[in-house]
C-alpha atoms as a PDB file:
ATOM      1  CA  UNK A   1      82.210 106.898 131.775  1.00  0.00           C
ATOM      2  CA  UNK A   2      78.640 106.025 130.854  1.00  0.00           C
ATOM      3  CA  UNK A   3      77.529 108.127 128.151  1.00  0.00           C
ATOM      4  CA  UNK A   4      73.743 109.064 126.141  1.00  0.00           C
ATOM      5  CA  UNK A   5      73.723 107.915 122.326  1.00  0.00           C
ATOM      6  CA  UNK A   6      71.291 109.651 120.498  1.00  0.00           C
ATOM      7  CA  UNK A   7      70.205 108.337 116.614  1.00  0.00           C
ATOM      8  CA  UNK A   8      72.959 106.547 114.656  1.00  0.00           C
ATOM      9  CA  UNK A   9      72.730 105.218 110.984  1.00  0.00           C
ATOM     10  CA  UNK A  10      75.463 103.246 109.962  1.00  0.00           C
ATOM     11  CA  UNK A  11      75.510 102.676 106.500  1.00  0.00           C
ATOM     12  CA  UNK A  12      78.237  99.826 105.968  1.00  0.00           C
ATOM     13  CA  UNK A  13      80.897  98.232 108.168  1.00  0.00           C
ATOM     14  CA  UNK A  14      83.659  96.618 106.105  1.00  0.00           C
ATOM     15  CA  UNK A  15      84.860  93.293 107.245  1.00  0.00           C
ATOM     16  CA  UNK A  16      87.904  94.275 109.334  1.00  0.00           C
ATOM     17  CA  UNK A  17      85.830  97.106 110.452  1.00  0.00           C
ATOM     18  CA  UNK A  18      85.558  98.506 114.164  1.00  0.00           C
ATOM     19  CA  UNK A  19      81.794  99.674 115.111  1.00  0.00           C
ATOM     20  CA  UNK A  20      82.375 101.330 118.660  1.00  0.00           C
ATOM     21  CA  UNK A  21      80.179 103.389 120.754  1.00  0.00           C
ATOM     22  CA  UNK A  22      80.591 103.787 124.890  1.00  0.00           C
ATOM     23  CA  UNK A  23      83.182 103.121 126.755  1.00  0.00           C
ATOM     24  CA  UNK A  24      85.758 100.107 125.478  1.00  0.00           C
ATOM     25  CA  UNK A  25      88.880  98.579 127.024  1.00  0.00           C
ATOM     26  CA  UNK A  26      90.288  97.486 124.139  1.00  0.00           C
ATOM     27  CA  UNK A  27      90.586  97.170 120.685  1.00  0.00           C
ATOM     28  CA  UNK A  28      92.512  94.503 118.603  1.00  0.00           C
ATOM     29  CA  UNK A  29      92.462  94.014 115.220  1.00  0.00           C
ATOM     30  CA  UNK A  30      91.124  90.623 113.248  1.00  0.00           C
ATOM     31  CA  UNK A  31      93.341  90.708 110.560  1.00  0.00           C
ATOM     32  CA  UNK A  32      96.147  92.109 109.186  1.00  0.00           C
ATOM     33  CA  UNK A  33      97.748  92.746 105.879  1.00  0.00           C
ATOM     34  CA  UNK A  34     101.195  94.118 105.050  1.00  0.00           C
ATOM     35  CA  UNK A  35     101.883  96.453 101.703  1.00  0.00           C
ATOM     36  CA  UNK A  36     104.382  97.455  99.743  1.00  0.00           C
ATOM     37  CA  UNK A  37     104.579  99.699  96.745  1.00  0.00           C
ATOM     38  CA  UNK A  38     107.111 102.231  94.892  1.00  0.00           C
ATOM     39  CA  UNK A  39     107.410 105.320  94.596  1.00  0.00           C
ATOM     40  CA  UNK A  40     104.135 107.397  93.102  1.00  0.00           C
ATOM     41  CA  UNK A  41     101.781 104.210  93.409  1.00  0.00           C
ATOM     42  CA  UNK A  42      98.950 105.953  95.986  1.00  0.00           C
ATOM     43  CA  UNK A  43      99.010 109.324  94.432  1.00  0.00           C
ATOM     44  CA  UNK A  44      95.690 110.467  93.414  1.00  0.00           C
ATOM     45  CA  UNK A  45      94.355 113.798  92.647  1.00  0.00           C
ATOM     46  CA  UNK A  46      94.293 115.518  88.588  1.00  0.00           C
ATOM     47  CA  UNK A  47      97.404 116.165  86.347  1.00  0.00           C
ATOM     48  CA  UNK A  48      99.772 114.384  88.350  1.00  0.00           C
ATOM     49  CA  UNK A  49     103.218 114.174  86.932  1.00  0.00           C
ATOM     50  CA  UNK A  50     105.722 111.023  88.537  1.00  0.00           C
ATOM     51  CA  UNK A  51     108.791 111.180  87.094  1.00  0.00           C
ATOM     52  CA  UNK A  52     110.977 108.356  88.414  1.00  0.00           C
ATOM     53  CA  UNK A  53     114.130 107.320  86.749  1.00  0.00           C
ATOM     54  CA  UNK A  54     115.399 104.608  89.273  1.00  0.00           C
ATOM     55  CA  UNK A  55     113.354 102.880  92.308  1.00  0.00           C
ATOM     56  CA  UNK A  56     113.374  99.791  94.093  1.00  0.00           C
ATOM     57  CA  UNK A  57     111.488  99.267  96.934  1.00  0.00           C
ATOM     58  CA  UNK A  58     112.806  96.960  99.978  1.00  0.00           C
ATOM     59  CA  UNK A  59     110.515  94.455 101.262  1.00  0.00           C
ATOM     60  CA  UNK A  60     112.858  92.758 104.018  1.00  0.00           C
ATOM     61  CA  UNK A  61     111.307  93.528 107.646  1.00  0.00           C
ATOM     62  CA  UNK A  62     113.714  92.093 110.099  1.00  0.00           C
ATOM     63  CA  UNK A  63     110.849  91.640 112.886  1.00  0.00           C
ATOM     64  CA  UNK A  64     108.684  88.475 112.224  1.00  0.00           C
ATOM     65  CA  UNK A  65     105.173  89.977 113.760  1.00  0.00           C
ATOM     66  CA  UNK A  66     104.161  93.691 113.460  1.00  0.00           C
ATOM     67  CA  UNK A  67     100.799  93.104 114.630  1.00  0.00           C
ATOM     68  CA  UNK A  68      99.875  89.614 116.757  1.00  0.00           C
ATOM     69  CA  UNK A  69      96.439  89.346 116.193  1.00  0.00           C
ATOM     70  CA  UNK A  70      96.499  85.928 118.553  1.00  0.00           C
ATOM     71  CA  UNK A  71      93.639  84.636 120.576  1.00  0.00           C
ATOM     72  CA  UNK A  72      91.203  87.675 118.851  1.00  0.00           C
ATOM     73  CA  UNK A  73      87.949  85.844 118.740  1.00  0.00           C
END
């Protein structure tokens, strides 16, 4: 459905950023990237206390794409 935009002020759009506004068929992605990290890596906040006596963190991934980001322009 057509829509009315009013005023928009974008300060920054990263690189694999999506700027969208109106109607859109679809989306896809121009990158990817693929993380892995133990346990207590992405914990933020003040007085945090990890206490982690044994970890190992498995990186196999039996599927060979997640993501295609083929034919993206």
């Amino acid at each position: 459905m057509p829509a009315i935009v009013g005023a928009i002020k974008v300060n920054s759009i990263s690189s694999s950023g999506v700027f969208h506004i109106g109607d859109v068929f679809n989306i896809s992605p121009k990158s990817q990237a693929k993380t892995f990290a133990g346990a207590g890596s992405f914990m933020t906040g003040d007085g945090i206390q990890v206490r982690n006596d044994y970890n190992t963190t498995q990186v196999y991934d039996a599927d060979l794409v997640d993501q295609p980001i083929a034919g993206n322009i």
